[in-house]
Protein backbone atom coordinates (compact mmCIF):
# COMPACT_ATOMS: atom_id res chain seq x y z
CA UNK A 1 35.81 8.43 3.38
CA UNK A 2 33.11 5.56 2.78
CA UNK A 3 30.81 5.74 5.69
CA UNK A 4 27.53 3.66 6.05
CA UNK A 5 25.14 3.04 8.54
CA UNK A 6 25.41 -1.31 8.48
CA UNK A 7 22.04 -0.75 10.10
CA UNK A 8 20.72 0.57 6.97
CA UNK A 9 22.40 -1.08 4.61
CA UNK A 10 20.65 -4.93 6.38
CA UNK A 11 17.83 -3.98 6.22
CA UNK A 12 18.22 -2.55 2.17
CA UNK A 13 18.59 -6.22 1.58
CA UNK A 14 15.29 -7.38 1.96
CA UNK A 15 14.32 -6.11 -1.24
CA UNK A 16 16.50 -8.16 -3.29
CA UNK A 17 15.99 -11.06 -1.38
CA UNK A 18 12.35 -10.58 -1.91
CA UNK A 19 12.42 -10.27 -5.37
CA UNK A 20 14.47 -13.64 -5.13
CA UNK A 21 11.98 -15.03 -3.09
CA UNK A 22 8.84 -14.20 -5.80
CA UNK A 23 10.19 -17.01 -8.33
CA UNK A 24 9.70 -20.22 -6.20
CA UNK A 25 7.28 -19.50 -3.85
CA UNK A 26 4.41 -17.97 -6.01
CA UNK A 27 2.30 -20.58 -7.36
CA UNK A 28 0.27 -19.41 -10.73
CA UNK A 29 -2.89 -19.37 -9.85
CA UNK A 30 -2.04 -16.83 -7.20
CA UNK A 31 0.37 -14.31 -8.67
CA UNK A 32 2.66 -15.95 -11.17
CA UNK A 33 5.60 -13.82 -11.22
CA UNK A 34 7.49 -13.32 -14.41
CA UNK A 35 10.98 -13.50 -14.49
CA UNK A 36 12.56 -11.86 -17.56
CA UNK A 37 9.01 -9.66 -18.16
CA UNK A 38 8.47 -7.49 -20.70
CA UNK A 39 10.97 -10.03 -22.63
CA UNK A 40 8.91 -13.01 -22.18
CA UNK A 41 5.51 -13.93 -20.10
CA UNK A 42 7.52 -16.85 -18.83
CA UNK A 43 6.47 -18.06 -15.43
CA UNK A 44 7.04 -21.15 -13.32
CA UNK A 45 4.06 -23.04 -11.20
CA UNK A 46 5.81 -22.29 -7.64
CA UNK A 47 5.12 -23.43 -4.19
CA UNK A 48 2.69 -21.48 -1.74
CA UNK A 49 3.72 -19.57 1.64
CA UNK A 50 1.09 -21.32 3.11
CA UNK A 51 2.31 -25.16 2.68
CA UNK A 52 3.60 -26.25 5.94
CA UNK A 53 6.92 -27.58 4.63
CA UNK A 54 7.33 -22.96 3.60
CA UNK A 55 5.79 -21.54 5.90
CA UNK A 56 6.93 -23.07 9.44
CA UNK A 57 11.05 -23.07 8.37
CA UNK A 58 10.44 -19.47 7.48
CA UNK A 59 8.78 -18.81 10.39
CA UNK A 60 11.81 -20.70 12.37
CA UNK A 61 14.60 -18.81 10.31
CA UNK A 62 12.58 -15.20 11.11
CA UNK A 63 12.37 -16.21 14.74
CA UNK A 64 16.59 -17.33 14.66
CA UNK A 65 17.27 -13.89 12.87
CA UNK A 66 15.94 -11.55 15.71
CA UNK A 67 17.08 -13.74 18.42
CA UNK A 68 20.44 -13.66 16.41
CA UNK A 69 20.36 -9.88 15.96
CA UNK A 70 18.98 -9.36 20.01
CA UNK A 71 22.13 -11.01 21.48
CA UNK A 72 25.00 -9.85 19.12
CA UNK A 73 24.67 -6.23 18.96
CA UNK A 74 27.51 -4.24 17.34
CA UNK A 75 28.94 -0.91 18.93
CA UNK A 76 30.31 1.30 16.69
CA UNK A 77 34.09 2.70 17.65
C-alpha cells in the first residue's frame, strides 16, 4: 500500500519551489545565488522581492492560495 498524508506532501513543495524561486528574484548585490555551484560561480543579476511589480502579485497569489485552500477542503474516505 502507498499511503501519504497530501497534507504533507503540499507543503514538502515549498522547498523546491523556493530553490526555483532563488534564480530570478535575487539581485547580486544582495545574495547572488549560484546555479550550477561548486561547478561554476555563475550567477545572474535578478530582480528584488521588494519591486512592486514582485512583491504585490506575490502577495495577491499567497492571499488566492489560502483563500483557495480555506474553501475547498478535502475529507479523506
Amino acid at each position: 500500500m502507498n499511503h501519504y498524508r497530501k497534507d504533507i506532501a503540499f507543503a514538502m513543495l515549498g522547498w523546491p519551489f523556493h530553490i526555483l524561486l532563488d534564480f530570478p528574484f535575487h539581485p547580486k548585490e544582495f545574495f547572488p545565488t549560484k546555479i550550477v555551484w561548486p561547478l561554476s560561480d555563475f550567477s545572474f543579476d535578478g530582480i528584488s522581492w521588494s519591486r512592486p511589480e514582485v512583491w504585490f502579485p506575490n502577495l495577491a497569489g499567497i492571499i488566492i492560495l489560502f483563500i483557495y485552500r480555506k474553501y475547498h477542503k478535502v475529507t479523506d474516505a
